[in-house]
C-alpha atoms as a PDB file:
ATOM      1  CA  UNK A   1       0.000   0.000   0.000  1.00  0.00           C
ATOM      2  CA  UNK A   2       1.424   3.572  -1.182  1.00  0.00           C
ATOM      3  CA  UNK A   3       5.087   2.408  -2.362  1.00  0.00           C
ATOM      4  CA  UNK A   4       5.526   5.999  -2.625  1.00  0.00           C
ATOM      5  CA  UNK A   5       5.468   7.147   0.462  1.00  0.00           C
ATOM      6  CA  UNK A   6       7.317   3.558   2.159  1.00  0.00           C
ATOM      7  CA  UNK A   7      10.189   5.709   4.071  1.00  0.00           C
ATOM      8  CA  UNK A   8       7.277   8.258   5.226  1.00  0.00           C
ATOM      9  CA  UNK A   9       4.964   5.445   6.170  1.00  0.00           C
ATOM     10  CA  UNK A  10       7.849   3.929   8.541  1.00  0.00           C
ATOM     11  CA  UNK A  11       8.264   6.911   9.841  1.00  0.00           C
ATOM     12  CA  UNK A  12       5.051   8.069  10.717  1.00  0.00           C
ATOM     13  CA  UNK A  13       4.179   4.700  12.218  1.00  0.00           C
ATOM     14  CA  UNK A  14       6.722   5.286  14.976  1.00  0.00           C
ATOM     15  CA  UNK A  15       6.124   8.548  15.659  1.00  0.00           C
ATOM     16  CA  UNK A  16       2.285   9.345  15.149  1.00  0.00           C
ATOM     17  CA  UNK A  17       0.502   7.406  17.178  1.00  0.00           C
ATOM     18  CA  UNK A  18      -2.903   7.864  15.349  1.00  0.00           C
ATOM     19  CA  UNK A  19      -1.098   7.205  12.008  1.00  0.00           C
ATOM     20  CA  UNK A  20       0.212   3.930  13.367  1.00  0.00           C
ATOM     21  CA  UNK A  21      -3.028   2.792  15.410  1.00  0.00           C
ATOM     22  CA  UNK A  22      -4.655   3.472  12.032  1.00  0.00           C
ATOM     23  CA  UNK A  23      -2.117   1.830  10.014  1.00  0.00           C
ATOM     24  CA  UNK A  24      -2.992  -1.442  12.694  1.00  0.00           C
ATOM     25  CA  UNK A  25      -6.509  -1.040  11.565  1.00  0.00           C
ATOM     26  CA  UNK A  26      -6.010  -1.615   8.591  1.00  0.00           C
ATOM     27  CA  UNK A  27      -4.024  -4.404   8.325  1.00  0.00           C
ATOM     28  CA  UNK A  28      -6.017  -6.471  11.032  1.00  0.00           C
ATOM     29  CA  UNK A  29      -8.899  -5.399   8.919  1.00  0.00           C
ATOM     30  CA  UNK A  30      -7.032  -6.858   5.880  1.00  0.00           C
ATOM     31  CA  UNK A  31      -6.492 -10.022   7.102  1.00  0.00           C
ATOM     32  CA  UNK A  32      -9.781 -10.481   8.377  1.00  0.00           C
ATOM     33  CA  UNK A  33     -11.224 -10.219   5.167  1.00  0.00           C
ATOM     34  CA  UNK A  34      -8.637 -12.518   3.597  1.00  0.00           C
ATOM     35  CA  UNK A  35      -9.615 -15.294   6.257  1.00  0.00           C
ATOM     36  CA  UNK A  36     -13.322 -14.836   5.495  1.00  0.00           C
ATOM     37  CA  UNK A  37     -12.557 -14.651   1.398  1.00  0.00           C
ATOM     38  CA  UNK A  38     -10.996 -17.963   1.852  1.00  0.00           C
ATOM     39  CA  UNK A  39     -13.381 -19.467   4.317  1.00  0.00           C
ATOM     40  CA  UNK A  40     -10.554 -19.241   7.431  1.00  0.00           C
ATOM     41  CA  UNK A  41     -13.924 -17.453   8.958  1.00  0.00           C
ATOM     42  CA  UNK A  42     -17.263 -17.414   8.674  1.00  0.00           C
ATOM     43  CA  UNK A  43     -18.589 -14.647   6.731  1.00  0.00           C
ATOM     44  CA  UNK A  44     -21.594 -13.669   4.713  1.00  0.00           C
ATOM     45  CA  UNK A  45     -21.203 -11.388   1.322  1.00  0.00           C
ATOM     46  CA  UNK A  46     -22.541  -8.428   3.101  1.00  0.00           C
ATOM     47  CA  UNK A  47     -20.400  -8.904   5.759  1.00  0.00           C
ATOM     48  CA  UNK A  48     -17.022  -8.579   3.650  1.00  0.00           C
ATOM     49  CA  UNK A  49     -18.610  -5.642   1.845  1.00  0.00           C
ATOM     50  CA  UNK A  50     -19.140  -3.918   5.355  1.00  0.00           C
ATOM     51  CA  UNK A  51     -15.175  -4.113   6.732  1.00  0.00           C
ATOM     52  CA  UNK A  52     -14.027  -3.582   2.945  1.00  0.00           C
ATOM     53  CA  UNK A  53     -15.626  -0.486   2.950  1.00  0.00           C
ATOM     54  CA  UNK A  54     -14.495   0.442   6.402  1.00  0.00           C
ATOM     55  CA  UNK A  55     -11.016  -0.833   5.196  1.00  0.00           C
ATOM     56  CA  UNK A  56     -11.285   1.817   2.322  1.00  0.00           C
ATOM     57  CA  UNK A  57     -12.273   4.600   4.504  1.00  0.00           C
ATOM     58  CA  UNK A  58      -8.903   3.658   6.209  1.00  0.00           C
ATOM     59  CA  UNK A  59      -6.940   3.776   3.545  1.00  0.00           C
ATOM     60  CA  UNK A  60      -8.535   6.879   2.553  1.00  0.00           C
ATOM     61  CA  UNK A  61      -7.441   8.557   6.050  1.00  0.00           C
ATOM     62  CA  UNK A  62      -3.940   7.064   5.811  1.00  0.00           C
ATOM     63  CA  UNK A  63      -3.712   8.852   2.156  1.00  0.00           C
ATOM     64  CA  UNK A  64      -4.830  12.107   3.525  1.00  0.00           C
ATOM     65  CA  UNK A  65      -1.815  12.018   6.578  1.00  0.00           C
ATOM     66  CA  UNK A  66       0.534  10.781   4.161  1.00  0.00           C
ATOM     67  CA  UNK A  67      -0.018  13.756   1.502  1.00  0.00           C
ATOM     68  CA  UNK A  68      -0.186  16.078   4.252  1.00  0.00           C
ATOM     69  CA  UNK A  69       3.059  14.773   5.787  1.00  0.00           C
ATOM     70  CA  UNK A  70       5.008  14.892   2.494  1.00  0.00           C
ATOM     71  CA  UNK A  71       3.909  18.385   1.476  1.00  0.00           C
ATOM     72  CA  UNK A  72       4.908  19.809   4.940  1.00  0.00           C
ATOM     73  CA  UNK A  73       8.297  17.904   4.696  1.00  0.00           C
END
């Protein structure tokens, strides 16, 4: 996720603590979908929909740090 910003990303994650708790998030979120995809869990269609969208809205606020970051740096 973002190559782009892979330095900034490492950086951030040690050093903003809502960047990194976010970061978390998304990953567990991730992985949860992954399981349920390949039927590690439970899960109906709607279900995956629901955290893929909240997985998205993630990503989106990860973006948004990032580009602020690297326009103040």
């Amino acid at each position: 996720m973002f190559p782009e910003f892979r330095e900034l990303i490492s950086n951030l994650k040690t050093t903003d603590h809502h960047f990194g708790r976010l970061f978390e998030q998304h990953n567990v979120l991730d992985q949860k979908i992954k399981n349920m995809e390949n039927g590690l869990e439970s899960a109906s269609h709607e279900q995956i929909e629901v955290l893929k969208k909240e997985k998205l809205q993630l990503k989106d606020q990860l973006h948004t740090i990032l580009r602020k970051a690297s326009a103040s740096a």
